[in-house]
PDB file of N, CA and C in Angstrom:
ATOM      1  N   UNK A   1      -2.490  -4.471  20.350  1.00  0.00           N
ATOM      2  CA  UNK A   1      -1.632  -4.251  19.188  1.00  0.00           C
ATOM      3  C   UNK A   1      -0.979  -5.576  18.803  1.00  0.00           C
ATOM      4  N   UNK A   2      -1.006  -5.914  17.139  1.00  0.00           N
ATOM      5  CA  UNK A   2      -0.507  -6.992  16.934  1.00  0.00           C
ATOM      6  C   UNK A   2       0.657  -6.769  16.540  1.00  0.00           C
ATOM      7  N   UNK A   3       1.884  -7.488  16.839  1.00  0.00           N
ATOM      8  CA  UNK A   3       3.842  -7.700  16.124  1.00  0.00           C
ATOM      9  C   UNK A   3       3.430  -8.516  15.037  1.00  0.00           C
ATOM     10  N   UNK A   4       4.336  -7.778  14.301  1.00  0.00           N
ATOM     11  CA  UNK A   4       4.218  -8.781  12.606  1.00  0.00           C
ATOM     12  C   UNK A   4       5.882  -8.413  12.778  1.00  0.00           C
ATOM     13  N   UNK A   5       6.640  -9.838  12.798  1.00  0.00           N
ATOM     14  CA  UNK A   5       8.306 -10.018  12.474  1.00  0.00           C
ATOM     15  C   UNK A   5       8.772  -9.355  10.942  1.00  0.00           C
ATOM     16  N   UNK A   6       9.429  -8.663  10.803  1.00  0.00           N
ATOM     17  CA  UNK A   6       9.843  -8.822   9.425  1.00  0.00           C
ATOM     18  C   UNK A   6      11.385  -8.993   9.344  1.00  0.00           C
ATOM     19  N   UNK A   7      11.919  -9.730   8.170  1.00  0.00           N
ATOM     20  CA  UNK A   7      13.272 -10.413   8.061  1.00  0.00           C
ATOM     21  C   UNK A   7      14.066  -9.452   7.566  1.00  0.00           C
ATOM     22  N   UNK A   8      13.941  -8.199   6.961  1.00  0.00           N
ATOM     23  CA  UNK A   8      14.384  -7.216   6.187  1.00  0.00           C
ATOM     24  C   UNK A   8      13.710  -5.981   6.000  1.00  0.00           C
ATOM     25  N   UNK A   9      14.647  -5.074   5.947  1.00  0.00           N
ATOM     26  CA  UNK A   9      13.873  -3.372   5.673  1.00  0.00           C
ATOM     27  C   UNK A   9      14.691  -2.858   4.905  1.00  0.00           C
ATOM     28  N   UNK A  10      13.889  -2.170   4.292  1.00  0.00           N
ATOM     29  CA  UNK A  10      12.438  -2.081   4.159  1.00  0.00           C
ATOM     30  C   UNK A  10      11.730  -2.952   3.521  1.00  0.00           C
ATOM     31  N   UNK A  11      10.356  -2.899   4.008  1.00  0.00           N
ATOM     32  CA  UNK A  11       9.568  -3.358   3.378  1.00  0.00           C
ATOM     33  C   UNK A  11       8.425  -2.856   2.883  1.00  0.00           C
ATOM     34  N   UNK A  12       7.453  -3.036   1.810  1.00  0.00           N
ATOM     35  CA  UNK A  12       6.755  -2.380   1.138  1.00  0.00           C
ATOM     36  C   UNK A  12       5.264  -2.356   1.651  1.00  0.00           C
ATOM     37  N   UNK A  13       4.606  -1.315   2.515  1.00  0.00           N
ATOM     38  CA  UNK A  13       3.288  -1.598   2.953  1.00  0.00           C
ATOM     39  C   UNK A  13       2.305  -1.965   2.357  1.00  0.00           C
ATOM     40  N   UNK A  14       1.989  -2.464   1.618  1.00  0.00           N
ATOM     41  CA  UNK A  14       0.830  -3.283   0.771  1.00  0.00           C
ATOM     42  C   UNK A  14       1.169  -4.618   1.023  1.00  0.00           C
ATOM     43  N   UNK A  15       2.689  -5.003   0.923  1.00  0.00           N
ATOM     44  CA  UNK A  15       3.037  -6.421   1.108  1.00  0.00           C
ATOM     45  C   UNK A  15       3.247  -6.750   2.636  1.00  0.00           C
ATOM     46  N   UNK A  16       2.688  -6.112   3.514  1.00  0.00           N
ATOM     47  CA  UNK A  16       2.348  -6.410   4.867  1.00  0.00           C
ATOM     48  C   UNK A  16       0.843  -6.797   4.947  1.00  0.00           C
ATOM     49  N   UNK A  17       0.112  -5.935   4.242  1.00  0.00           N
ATOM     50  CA  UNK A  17      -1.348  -6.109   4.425  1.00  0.00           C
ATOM     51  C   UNK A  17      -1.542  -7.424   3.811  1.00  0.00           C
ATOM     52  N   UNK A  18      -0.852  -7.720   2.787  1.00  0.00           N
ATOM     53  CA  UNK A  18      -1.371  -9.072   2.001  1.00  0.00           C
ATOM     54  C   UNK A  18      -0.609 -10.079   2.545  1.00  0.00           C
ATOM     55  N   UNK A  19       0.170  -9.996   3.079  1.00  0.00           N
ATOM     56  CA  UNK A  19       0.915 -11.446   3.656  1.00  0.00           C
ATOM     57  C   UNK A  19       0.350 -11.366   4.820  1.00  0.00           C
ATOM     58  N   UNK A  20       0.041 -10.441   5.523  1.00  0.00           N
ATOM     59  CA  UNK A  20      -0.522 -10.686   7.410  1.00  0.00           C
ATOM     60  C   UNK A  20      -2.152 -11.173   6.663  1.00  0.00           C
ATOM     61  N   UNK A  21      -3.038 -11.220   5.373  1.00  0.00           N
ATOM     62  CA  UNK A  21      -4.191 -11.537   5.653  1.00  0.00           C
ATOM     63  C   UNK A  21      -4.688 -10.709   5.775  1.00  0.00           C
ATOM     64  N   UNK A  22      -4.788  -9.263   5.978  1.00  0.00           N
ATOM     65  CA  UNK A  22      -5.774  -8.261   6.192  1.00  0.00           C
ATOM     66  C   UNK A  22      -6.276  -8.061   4.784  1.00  0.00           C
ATOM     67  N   UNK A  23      -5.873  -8.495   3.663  1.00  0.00           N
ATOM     68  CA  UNK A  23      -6.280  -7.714   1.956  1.00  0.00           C
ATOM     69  C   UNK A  23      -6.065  -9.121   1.325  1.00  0.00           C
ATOM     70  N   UNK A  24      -6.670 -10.156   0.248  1.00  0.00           N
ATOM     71  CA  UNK A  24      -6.636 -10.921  -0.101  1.00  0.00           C
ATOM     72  C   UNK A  24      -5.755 -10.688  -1.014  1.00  0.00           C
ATOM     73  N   UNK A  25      -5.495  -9.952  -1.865  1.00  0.00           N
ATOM     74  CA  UNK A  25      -4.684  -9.919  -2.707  1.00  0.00           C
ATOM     75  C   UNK A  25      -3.720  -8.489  -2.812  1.00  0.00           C
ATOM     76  N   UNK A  26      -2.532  -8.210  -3.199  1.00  0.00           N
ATOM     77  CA  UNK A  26      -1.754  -6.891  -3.679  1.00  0.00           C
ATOM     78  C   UNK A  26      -2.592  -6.395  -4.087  1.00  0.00           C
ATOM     79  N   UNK A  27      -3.398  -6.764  -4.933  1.00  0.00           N
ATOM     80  CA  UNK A  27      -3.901  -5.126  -5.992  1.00  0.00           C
ATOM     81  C   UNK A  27      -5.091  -4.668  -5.232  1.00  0.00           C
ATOM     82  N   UNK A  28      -5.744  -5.642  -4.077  1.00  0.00           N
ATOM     83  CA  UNK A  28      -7.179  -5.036  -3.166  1.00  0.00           C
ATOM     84  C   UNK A  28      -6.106  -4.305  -1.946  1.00  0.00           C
ATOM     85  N   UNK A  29      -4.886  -4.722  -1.997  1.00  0.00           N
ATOM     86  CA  UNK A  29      -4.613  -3.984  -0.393  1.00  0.00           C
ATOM     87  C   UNK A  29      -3.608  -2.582  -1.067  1.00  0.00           C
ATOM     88  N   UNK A  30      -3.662  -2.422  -2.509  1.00  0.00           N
ATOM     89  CA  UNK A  30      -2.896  -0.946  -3.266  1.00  0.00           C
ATOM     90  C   UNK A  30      -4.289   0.071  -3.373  1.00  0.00           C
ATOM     91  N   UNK A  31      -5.544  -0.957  -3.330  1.00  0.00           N
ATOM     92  CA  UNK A  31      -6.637   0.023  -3.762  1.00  0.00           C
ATOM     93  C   UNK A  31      -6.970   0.581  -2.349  1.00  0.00           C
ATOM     94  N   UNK A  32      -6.840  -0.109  -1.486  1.00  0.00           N
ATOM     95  CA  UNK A  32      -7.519   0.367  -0.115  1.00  0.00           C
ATOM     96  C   UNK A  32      -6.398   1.231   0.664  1.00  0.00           C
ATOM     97  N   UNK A  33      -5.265   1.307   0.469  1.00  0.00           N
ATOM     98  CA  UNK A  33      -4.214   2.425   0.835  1.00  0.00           C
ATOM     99  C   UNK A  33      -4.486   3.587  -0.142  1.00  0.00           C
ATOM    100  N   UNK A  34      -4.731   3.444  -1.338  1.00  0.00           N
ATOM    101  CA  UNK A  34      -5.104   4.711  -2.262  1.00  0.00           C
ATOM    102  C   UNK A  34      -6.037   5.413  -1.891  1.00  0.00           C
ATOM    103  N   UNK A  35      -7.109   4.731  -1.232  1.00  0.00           N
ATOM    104  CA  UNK A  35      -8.317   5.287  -0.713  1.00  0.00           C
ATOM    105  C   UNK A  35      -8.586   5.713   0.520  1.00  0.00           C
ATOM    106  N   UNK A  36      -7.024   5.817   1.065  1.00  0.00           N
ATOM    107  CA  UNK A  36      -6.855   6.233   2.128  1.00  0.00           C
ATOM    108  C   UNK A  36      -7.818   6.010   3.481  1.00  0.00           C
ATOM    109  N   UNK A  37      -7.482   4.168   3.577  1.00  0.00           N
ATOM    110  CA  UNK A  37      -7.801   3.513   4.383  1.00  0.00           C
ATOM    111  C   UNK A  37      -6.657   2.834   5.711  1.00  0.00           C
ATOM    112  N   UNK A  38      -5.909   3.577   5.298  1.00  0.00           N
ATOM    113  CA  UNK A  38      -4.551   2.769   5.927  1.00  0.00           C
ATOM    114  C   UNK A  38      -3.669   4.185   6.582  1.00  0.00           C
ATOM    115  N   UNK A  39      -3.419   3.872   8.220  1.00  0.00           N
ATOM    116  CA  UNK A  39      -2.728   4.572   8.449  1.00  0.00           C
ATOM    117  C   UNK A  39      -1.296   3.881   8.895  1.00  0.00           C
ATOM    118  N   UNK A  40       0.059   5.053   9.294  1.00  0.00           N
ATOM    119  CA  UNK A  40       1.576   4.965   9.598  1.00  0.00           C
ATOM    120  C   UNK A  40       1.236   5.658  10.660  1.00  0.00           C
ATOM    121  N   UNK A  41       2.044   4.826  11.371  1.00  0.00           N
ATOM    122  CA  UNK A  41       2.715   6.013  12.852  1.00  0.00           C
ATOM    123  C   UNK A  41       1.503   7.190  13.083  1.00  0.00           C
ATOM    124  N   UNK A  42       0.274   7.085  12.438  1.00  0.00           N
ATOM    125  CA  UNK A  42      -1.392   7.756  13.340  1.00  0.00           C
ATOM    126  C   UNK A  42      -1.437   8.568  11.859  1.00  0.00           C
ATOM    127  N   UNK A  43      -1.110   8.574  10.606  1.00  0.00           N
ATOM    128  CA  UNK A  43      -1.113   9.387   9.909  1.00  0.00           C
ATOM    129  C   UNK A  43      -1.780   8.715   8.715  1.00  0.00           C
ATOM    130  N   UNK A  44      -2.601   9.070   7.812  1.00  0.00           N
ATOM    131  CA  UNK A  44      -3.295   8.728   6.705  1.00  0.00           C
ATOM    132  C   UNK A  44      -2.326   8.273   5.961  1.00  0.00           C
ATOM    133  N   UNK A  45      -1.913   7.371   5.124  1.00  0.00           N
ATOM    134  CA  UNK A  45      -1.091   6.678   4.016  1.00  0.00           C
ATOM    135  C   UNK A  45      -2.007   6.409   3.097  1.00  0.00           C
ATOM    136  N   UNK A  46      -1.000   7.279   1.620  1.00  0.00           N
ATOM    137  CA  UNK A  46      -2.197   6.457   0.435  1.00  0.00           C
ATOM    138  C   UNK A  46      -0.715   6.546  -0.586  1.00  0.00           C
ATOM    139  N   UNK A  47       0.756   6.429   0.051  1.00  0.00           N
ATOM    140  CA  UNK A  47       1.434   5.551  -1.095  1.00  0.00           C
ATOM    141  C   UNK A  47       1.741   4.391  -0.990  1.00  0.00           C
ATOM    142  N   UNK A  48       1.062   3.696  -1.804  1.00  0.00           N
ATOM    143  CA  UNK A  48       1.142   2.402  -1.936  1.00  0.00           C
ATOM    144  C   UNK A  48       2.614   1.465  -1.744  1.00  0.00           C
ATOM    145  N   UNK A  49       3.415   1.879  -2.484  1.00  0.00           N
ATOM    146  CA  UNK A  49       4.743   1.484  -2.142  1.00  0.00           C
ATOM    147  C   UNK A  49       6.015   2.218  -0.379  1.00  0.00           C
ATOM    148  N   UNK A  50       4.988   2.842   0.529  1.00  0.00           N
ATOM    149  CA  UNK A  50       5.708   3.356   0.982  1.00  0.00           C
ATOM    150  C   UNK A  50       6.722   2.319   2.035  1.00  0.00           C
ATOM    151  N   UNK A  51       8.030   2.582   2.359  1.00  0.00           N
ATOM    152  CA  UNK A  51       8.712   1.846   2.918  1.00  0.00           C
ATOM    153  C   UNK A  51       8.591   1.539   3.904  1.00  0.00           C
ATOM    154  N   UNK A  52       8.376   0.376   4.951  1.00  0.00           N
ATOM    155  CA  UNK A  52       8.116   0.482   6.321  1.00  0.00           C
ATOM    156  C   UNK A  52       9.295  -0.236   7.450  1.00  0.00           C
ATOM    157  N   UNK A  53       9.756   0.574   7.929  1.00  0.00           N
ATOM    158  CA  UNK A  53      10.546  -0.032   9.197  1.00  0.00           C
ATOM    159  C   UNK A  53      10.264  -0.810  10.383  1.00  0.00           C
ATOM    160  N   UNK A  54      11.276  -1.389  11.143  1.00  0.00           N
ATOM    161  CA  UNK A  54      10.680  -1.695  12.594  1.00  0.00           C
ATOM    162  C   UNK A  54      10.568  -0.329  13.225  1.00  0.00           C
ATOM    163  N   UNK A  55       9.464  -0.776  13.737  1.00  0.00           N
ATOM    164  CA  UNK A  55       8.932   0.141  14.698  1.00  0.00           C
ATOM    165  C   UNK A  55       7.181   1.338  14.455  1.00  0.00           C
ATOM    166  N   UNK A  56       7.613   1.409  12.952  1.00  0.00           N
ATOM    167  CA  UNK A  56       6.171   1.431  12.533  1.00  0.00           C
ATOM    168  C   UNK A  56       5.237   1.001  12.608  1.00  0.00           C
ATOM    169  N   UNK A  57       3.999   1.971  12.667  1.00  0.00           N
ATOM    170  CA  UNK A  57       2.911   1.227  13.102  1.00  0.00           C
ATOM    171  C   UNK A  57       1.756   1.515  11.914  1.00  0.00           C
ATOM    172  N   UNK A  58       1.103   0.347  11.842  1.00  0.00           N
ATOM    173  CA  UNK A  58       0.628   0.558  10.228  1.00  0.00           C
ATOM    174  C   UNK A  58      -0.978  -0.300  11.378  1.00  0.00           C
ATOM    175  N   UNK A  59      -2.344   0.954  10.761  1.00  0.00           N
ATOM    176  CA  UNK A  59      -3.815   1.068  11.440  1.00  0.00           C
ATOM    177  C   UNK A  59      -3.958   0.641  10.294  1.00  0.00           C
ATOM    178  N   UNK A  60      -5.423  -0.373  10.657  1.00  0.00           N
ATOM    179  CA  UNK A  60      -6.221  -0.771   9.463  1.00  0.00           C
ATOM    180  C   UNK A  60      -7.295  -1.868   9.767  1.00  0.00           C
ATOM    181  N   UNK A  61      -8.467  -0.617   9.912  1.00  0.00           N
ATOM    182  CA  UNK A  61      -9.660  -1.213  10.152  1.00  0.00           C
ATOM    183  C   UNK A  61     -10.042  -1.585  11.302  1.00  0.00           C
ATOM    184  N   UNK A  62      -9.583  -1.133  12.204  1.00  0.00           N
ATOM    185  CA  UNK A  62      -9.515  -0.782  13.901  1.00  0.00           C
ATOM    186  C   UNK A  62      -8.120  -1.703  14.393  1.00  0.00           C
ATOM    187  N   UNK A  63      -7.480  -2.087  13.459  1.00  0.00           N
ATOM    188  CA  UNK A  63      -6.297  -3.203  13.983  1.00  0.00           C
ATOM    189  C   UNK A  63      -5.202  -2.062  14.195  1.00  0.00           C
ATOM    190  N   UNK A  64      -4.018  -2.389  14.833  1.00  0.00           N
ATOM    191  CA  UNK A  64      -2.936  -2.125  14.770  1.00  0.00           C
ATOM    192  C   UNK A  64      -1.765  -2.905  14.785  1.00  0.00           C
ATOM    193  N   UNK A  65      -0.774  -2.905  13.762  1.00  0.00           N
ATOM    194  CA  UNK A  65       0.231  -3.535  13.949  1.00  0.00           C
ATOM    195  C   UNK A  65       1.885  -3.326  13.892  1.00  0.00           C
ATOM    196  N   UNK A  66       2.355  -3.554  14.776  1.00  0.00           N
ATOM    197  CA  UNK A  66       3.644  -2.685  15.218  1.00  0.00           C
ATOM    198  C   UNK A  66       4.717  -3.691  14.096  1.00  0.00           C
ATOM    199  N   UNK A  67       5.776  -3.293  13.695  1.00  0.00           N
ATOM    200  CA  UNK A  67       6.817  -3.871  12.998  1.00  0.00           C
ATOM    201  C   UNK A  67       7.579  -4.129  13.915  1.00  0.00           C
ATOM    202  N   UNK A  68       8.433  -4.808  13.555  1.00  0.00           N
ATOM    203  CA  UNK A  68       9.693  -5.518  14.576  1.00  0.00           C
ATOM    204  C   UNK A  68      10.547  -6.579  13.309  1.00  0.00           C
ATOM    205  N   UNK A  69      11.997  -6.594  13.543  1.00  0.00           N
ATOM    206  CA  UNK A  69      12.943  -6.177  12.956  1.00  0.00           C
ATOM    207  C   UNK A  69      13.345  -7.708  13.890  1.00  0.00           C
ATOM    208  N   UNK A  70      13.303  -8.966  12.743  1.00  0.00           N
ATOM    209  CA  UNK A  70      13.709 -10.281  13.854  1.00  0.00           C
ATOM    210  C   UNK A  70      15.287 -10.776  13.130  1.00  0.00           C
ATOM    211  N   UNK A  71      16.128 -11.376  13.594  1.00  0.00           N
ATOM    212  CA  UNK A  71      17.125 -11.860  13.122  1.00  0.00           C
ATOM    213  C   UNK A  71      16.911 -12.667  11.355  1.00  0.00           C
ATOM    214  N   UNK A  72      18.077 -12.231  10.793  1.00  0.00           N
ATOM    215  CA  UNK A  72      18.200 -12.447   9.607  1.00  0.00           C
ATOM    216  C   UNK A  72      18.471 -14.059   9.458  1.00  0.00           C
ATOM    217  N   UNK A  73      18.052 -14.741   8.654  1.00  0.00           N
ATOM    218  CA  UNK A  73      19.140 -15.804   8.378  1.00  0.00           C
ATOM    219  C   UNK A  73      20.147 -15.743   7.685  1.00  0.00           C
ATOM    220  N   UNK A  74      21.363 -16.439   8.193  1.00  0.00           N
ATOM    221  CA  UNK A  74      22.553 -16.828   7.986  1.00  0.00           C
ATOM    222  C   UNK A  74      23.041 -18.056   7.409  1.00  0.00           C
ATOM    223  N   UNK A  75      23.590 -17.890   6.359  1.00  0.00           N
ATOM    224  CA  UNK A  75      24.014 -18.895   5.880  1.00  0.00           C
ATOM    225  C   UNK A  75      25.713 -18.745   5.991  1.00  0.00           C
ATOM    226  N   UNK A  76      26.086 -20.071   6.518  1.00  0.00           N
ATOM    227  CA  UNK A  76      27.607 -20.114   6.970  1.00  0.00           C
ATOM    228  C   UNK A  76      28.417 -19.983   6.100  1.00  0.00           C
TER     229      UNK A  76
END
């Protein structure tokens, strides 16, 4: 299982697939969740905008990748 950090939640599952590299672009990684290629926490996902927390686990294409919730930056 791969950790992908994220700085803030929620975040929008399409914009995990396209920033980790699994979907070259937003609109190929909205078509391939529509087509219900993408699972949550073991469950089929096909809304494109759905919110994702730490701790979620988002399948795709035999991968898995767990969320995790890393310190914010601070500005003094």
């Amino acid at each position: 299982m791969h950790k992908v950090e994220i700085n803030k939640e929620p975040v929008e599952l399409y914009k995990i697939l396209k920033f980790e590299g699994l979907t070259t672009t937003g609109g190929e990684a909205k078509l391939l969740i529509g087509d219900g290629q993408v699972t949550v926490n073991g469950d089929v996902e096909t809304r494109r905008r759905r919110k994702m927390l730490s701790g979620d686990i988002i399948g795709f294409r035999g991968e898995e990748i767990l969320l995790t919730l890393g310190a914010a930056d601070s500005d003094p």
